[in-house]
N, C-alpha and C. Protein backbone atom coordinates (compact mmCIF):
# COMPACT_ATOMS: atom_id res chain seq x y z
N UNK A 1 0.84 -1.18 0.00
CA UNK A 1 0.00 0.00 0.00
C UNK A 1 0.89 1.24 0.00
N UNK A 2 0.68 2.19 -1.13
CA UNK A 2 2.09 3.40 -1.00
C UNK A 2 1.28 3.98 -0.17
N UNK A 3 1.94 4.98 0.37
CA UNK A 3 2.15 6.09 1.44
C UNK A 3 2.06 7.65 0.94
N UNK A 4 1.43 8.55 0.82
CA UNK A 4 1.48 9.68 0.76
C UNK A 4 1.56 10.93 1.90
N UNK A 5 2.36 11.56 1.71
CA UNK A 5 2.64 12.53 2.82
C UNK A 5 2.57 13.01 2.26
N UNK A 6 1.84 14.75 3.01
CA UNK A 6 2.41 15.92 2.63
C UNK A 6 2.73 17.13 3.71
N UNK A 7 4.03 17.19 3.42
CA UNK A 7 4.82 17.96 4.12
C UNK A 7 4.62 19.46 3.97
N UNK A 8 5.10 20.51 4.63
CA UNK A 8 5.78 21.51 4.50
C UNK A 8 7.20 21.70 4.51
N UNK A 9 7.96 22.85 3.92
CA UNK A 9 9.20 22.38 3.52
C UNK A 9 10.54 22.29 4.81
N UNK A 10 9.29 23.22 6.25
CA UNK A 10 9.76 22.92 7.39
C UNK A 10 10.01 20.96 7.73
N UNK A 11 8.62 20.55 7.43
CA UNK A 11 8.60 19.44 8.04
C UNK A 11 9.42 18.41 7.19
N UNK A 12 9.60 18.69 6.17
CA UNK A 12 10.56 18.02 5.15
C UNK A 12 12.01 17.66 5.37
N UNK A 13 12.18 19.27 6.01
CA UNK A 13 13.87 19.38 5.97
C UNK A 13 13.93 18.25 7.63
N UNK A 14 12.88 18.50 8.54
CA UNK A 14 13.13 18.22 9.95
C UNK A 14 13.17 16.05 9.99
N UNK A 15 12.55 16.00 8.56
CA UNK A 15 12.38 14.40 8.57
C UNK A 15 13.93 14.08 7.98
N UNK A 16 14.49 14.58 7.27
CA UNK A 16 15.25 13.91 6.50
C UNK A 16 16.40 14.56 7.65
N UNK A 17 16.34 15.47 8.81
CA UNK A 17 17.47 15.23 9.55
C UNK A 17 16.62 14.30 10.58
N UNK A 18 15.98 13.73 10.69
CA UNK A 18 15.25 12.63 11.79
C UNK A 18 16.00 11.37 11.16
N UNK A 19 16.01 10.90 9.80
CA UNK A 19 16.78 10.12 9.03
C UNK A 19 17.86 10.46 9.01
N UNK A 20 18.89 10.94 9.15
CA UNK A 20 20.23 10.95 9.32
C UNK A 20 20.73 10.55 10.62
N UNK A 21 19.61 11.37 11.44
CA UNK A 21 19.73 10.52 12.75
C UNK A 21 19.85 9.26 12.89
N UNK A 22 18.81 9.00 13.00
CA UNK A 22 18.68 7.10 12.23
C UNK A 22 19.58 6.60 11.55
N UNK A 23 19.83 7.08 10.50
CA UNK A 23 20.89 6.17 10.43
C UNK A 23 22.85 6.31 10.44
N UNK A 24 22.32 7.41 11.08
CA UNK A 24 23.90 7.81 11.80
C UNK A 24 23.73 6.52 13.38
N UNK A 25 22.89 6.86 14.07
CA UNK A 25 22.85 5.75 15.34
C UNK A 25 23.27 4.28 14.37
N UNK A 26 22.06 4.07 13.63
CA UNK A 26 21.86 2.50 13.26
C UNK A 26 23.09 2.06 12.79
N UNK A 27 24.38 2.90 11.94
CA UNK A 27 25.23 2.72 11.70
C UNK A 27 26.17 1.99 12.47
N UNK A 28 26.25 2.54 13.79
CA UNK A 28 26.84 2.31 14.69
C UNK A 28 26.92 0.84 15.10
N UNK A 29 25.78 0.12 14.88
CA UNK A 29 25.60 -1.35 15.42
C UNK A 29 26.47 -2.09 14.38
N UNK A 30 27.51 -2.92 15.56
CA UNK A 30 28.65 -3.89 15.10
C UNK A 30 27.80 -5.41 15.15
N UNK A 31 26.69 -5.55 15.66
CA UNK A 31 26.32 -6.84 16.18
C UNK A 31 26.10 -7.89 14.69
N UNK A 32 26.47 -9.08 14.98
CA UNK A 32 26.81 -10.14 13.53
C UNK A 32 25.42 -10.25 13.13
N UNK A 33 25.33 -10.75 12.21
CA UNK A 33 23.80 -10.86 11.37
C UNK A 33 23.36 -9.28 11.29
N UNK A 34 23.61 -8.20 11.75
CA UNK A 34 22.85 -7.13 11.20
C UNK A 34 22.99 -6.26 10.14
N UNK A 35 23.71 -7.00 9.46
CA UNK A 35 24.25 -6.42 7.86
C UNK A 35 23.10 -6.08 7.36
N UNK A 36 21.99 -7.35 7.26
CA UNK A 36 21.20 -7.13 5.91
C UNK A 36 20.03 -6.50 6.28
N UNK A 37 19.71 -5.89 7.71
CA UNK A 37 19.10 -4.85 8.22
C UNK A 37 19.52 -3.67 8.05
N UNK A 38 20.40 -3.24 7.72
CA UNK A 38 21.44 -2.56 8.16
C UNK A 38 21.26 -1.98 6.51
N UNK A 39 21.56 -2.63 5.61
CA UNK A 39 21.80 -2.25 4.49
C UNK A 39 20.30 -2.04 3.99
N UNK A 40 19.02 -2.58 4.38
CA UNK A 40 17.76 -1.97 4.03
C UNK A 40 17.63 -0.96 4.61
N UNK A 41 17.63 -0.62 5.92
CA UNK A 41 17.41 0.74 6.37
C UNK A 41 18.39 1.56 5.65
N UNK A 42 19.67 1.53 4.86
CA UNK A 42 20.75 2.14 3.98
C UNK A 42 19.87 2.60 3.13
N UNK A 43 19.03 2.09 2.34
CA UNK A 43 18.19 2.16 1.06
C UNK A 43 17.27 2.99 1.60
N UNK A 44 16.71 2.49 2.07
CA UNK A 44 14.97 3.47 2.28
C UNK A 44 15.62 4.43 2.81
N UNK A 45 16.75 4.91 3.64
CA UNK A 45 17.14 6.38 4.09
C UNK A 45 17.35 6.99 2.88
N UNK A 46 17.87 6.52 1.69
CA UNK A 46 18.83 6.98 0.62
C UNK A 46 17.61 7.06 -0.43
N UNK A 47 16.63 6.33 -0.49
CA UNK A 47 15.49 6.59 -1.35
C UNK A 47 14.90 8.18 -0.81
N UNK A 48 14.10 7.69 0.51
CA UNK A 48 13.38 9.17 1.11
C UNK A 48 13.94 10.13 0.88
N UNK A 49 15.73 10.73 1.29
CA UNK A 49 16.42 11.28 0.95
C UNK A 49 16.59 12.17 -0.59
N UNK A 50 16.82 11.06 -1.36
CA UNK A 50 16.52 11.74 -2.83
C UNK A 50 14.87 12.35 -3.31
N UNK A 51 13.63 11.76 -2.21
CA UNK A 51 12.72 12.47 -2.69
C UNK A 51 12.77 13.62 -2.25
N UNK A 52 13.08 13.45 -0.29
CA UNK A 52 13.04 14.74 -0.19
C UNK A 52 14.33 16.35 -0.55
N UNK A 53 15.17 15.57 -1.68
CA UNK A 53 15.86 16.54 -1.62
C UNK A 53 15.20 17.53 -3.12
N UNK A 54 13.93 17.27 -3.34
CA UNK A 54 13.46 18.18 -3.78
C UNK A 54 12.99 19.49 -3.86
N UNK A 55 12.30 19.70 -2.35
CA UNK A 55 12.14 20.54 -1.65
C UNK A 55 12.99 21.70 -1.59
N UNK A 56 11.93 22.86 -1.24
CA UNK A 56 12.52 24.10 -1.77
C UNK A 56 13.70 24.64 -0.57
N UNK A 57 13.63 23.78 0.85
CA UNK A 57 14.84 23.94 1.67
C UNK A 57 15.87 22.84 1.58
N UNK A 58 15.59 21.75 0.80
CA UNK A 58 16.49 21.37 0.88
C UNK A 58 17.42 20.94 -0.47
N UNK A 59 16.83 21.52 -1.71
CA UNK A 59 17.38 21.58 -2.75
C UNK A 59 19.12 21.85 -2.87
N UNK A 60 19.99 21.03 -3.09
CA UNK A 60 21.22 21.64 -3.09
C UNK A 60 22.20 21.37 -1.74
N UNK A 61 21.31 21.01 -0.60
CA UNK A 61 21.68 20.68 0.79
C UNK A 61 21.53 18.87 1.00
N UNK A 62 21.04 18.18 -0.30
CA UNK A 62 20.66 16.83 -0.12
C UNK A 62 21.68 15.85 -1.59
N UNK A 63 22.67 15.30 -1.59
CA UNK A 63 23.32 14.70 -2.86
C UNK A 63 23.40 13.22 -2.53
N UNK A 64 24.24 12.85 -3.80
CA UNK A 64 24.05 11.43 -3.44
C UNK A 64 26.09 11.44 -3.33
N UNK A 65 25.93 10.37 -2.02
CA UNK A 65 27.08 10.93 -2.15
C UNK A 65 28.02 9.16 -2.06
N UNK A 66 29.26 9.18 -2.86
CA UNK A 66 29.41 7.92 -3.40
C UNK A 66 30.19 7.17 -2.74
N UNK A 67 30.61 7.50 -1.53
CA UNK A 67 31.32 7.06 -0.30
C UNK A 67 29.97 6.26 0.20
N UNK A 68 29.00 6.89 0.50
CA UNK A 68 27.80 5.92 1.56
C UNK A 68 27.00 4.99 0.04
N UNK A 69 27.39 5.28 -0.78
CA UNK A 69 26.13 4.65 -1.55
C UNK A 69 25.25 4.90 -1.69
N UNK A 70 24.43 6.05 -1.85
CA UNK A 70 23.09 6.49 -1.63
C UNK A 70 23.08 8.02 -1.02
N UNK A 71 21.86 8.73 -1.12
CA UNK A 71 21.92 10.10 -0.82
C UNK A 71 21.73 10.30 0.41
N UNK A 72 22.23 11.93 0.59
CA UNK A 72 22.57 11.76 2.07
C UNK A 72 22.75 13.43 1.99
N UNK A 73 23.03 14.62 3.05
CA UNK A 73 23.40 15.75 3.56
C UNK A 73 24.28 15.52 2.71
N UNK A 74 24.97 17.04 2.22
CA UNK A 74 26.10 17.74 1.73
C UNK A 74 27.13 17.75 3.64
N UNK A 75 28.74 17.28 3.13
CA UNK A 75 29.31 18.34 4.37
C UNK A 75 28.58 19.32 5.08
N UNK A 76 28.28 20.52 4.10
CA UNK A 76 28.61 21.83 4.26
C UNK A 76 27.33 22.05 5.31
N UNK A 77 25.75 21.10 4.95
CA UNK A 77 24.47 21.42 5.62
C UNK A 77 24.91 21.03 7.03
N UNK A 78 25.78 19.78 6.88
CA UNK A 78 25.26 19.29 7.97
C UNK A 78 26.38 19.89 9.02
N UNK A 79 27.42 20.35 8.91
CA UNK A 79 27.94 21.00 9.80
C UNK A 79 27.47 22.16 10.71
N UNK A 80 26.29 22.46 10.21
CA UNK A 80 25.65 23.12 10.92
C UNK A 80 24.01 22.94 11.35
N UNK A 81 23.67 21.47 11.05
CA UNK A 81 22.52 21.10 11.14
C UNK A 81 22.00 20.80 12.80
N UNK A 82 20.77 20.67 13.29
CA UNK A 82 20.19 20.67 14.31
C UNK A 82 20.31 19.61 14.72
N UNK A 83 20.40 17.83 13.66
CA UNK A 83 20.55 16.82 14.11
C UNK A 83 21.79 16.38 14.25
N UNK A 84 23.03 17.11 14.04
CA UNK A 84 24.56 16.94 14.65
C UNK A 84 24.21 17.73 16.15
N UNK A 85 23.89 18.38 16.19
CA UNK A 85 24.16 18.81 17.60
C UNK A 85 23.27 17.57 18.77
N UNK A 86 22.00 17.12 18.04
CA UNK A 86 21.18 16.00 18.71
C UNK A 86 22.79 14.76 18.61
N UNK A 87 23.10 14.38 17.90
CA UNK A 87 24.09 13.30 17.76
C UNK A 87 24.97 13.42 18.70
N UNK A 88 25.81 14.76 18.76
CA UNK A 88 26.77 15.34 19.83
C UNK A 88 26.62 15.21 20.84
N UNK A 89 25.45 15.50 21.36
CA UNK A 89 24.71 15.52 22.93
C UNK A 89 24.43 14.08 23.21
N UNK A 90 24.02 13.25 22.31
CA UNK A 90 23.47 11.73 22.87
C UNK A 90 24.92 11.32 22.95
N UNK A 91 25.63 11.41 22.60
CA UNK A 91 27.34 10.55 22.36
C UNK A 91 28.18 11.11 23.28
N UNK A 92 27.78 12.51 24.16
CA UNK A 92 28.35 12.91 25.15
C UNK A 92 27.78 12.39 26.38
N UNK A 93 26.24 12.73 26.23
CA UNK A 93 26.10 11.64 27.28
C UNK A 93 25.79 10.34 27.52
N UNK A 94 25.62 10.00 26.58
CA UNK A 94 26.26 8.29 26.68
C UNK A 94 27.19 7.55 27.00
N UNK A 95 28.26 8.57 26.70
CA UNK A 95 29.59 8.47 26.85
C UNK A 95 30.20 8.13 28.97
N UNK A 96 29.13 9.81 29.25
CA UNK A 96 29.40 9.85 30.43
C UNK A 96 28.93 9.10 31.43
N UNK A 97 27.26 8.85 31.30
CA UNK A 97 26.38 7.79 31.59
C UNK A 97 26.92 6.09 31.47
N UNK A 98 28.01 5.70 30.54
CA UNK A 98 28.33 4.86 30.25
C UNK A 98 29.66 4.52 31.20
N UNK A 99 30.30 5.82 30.97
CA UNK A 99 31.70 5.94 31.82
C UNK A 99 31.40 5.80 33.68
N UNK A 100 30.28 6.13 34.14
CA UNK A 100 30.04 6.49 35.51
C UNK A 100 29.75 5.13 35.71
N UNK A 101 28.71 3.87 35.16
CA UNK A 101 28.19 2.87 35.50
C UNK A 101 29.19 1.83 35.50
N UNK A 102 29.95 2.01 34.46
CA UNK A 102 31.45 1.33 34.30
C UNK A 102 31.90 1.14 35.67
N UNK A 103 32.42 3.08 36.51
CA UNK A 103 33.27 2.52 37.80
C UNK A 103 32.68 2.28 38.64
N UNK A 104 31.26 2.72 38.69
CA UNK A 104 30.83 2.35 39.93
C UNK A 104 30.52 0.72 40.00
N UNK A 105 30.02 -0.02 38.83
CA UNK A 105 30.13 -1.44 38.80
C UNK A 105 31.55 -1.82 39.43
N UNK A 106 32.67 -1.18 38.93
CA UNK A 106 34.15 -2.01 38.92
C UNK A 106 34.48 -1.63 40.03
N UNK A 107 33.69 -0.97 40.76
CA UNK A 107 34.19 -0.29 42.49
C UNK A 107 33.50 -1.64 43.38
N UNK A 108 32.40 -1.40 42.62
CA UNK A 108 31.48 -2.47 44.25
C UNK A 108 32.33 -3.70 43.52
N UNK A 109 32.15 -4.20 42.35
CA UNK A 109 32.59 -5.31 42.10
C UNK A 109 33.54 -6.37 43.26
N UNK A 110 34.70 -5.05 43.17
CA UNK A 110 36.12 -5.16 44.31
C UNK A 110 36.10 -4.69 45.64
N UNK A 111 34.65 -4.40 46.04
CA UNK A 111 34.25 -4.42 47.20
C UNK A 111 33.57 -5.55 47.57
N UNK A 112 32.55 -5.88 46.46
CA UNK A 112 31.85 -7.32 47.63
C UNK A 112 32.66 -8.97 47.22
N UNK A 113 33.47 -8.57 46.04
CA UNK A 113 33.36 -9.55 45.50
C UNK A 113 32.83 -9.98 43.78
N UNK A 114 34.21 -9.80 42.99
CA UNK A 114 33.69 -10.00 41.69
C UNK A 114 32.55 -11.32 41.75
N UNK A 115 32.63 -12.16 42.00
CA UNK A 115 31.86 -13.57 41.55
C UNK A 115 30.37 -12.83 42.65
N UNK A 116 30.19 -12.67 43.46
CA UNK A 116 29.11 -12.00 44.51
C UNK A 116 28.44 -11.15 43.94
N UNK A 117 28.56 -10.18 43.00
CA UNK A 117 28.59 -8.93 42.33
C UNK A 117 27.94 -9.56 40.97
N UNK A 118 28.47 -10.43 40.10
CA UNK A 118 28.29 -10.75 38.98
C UNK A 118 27.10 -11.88 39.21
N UNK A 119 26.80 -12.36 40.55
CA UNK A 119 25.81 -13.01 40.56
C UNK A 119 24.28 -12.31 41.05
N UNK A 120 24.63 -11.13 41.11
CA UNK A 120 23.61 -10.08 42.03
C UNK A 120 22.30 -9.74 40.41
N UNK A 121 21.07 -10.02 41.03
CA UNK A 121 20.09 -9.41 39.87
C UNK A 121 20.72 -8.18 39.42
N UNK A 122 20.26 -8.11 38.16
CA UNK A 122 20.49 -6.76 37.49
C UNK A 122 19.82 -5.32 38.14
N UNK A 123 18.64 -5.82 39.02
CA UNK A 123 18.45 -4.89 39.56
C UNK A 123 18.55 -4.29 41.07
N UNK A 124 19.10 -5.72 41.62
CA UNK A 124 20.02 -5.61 43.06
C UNK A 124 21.32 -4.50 42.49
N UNK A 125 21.71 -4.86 41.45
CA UNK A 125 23.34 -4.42 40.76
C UNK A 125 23.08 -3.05 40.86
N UNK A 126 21.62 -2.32 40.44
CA UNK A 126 21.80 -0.86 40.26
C UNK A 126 21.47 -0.38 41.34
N UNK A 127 20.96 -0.64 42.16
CA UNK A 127 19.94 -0.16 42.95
C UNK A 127 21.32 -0.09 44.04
N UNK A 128 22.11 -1.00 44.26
CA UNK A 128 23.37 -1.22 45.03
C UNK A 128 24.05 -0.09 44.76
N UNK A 129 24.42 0.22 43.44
CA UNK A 129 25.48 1.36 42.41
C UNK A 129 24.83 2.88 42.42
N UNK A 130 23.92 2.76 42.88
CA UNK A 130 22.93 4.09 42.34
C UNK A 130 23.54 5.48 43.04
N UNK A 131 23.79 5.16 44.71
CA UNK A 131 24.12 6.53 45.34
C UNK A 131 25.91 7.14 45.13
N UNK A 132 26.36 5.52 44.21
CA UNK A 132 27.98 5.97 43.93
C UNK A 132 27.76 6.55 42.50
N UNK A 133 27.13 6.32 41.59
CA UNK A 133 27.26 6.74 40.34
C UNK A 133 26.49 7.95 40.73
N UNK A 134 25.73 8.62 41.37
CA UNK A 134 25.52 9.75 41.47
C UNK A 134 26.36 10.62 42.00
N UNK A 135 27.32 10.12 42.54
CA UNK A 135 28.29 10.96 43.09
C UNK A 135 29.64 11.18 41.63
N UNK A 136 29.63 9.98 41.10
CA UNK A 136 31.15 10.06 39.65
C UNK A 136 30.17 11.07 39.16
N UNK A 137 28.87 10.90 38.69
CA UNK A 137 28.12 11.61 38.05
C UNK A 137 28.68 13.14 38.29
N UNK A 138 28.48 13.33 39.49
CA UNK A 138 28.23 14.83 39.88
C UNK A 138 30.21 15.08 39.95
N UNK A 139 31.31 14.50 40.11
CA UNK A 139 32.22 14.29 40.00
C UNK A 139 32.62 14.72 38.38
N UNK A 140 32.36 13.92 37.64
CA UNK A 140 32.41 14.27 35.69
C UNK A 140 31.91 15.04 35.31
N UNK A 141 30.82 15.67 35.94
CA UNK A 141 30.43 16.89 36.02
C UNK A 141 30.72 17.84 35.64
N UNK A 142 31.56 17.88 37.19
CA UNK A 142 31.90 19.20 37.46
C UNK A 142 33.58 19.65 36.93
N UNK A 143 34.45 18.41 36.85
CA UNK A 143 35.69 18.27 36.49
C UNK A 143 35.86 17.56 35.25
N UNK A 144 35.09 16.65 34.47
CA UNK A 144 35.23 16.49 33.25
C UNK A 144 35.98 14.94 33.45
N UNK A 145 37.22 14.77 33.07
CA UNK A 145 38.36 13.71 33.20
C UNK A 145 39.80 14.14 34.03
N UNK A 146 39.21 15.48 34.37
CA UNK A 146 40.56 15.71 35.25
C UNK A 146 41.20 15.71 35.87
N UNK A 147 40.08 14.95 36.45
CA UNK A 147 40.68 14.16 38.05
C UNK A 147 40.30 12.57 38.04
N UNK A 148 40.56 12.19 36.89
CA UNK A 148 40.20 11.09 36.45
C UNK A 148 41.77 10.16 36.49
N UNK A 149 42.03 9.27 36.88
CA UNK A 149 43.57 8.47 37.11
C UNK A 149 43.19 7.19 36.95
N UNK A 150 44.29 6.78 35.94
CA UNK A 150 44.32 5.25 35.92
C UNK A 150 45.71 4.79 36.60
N UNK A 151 45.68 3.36 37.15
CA UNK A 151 46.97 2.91 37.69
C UNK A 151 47.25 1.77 36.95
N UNK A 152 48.16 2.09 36.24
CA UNK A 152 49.06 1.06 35.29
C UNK A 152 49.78 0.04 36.04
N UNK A 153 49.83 -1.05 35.25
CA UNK A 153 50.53 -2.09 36.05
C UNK A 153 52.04 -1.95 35.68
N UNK A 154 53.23 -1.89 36.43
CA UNK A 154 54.60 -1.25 36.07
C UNK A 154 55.22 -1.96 34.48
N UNK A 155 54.02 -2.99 34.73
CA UNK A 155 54.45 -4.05 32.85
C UNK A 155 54.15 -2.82 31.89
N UNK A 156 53.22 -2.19 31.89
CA UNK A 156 52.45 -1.39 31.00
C UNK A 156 53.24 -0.19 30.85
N UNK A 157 53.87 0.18 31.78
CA UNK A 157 54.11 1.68 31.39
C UNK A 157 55.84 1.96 31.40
């Protein structure tokens, strides 16, 4: 059954950076077997793309470009587009959100007991971690990585 939309050239430009989104994230997935998912969502981004680079905002801001295989943003739009700065912000804090759960896991871990720890529900695990990762939290915060130290083993360094 086809699909008809009709846009404004606001809502046009705001889908096809909703699709870059998409498949700037989806890109990201290394997991085996997801090639041939991976490469359909490639297409239908790169189809929509060329329709909507008709549009009177995004004429000239939408090519096909021969590195990805399919159409996609110019450089030049997207360096200043609304959905890089959405990308920026999820990858910063993901990053940090990711980085905080990390030590506070690898703290209690070597407090109760790796094997004790690794046998704890997933939601004993957070609920345990919660008032220390609010503290790295508020820690990365406020200092970033700057008071951030690793201890090398004397092999390593």
């Amino acid at each position: 059954m086809p699909v008809t939309l009709k846009l404004s050239d606001e809502e046009a430009r705001d889908l096809a950076e909703m699709l870059s989104t998409a498949a700037t994230v989806a890109a990201s997935n290394q997991q085996d077997g997801a090639e041939a998912r991976l490469a359909a969502w490639g297409n239908l981004v790169s189809r929509l793309m060329k329709e909507l680079s008709v549009t009177s905002k995004l004429k000239g801001r939408i090519a096909y470009a021969d590195e990805l295989g399919g159409y996609a943003f110019t450089r030049e739009y997207e360096e200043s587009a609304f959905f890089q700065d959405c990308l920026d912000e999820y990858r910063d804090n993901s990053f940090w959100a990711d980085l905080v759960t990390r030590m506070a896991d690898k703290a209690i871990s070597e407090h109760l007991g790796p094997e004790y720890f690794e046998n704890m529900p997933e939601e004993e695990r957070r609920r345990t971690a919660e008032a220390l990762e609010k503290s790295l939290w508020q820690e990365c915060a406020r200092y970033g990585i700057d008071r951030l130290g690793f201890i090398l083993p004397p092999s390593d360094g």
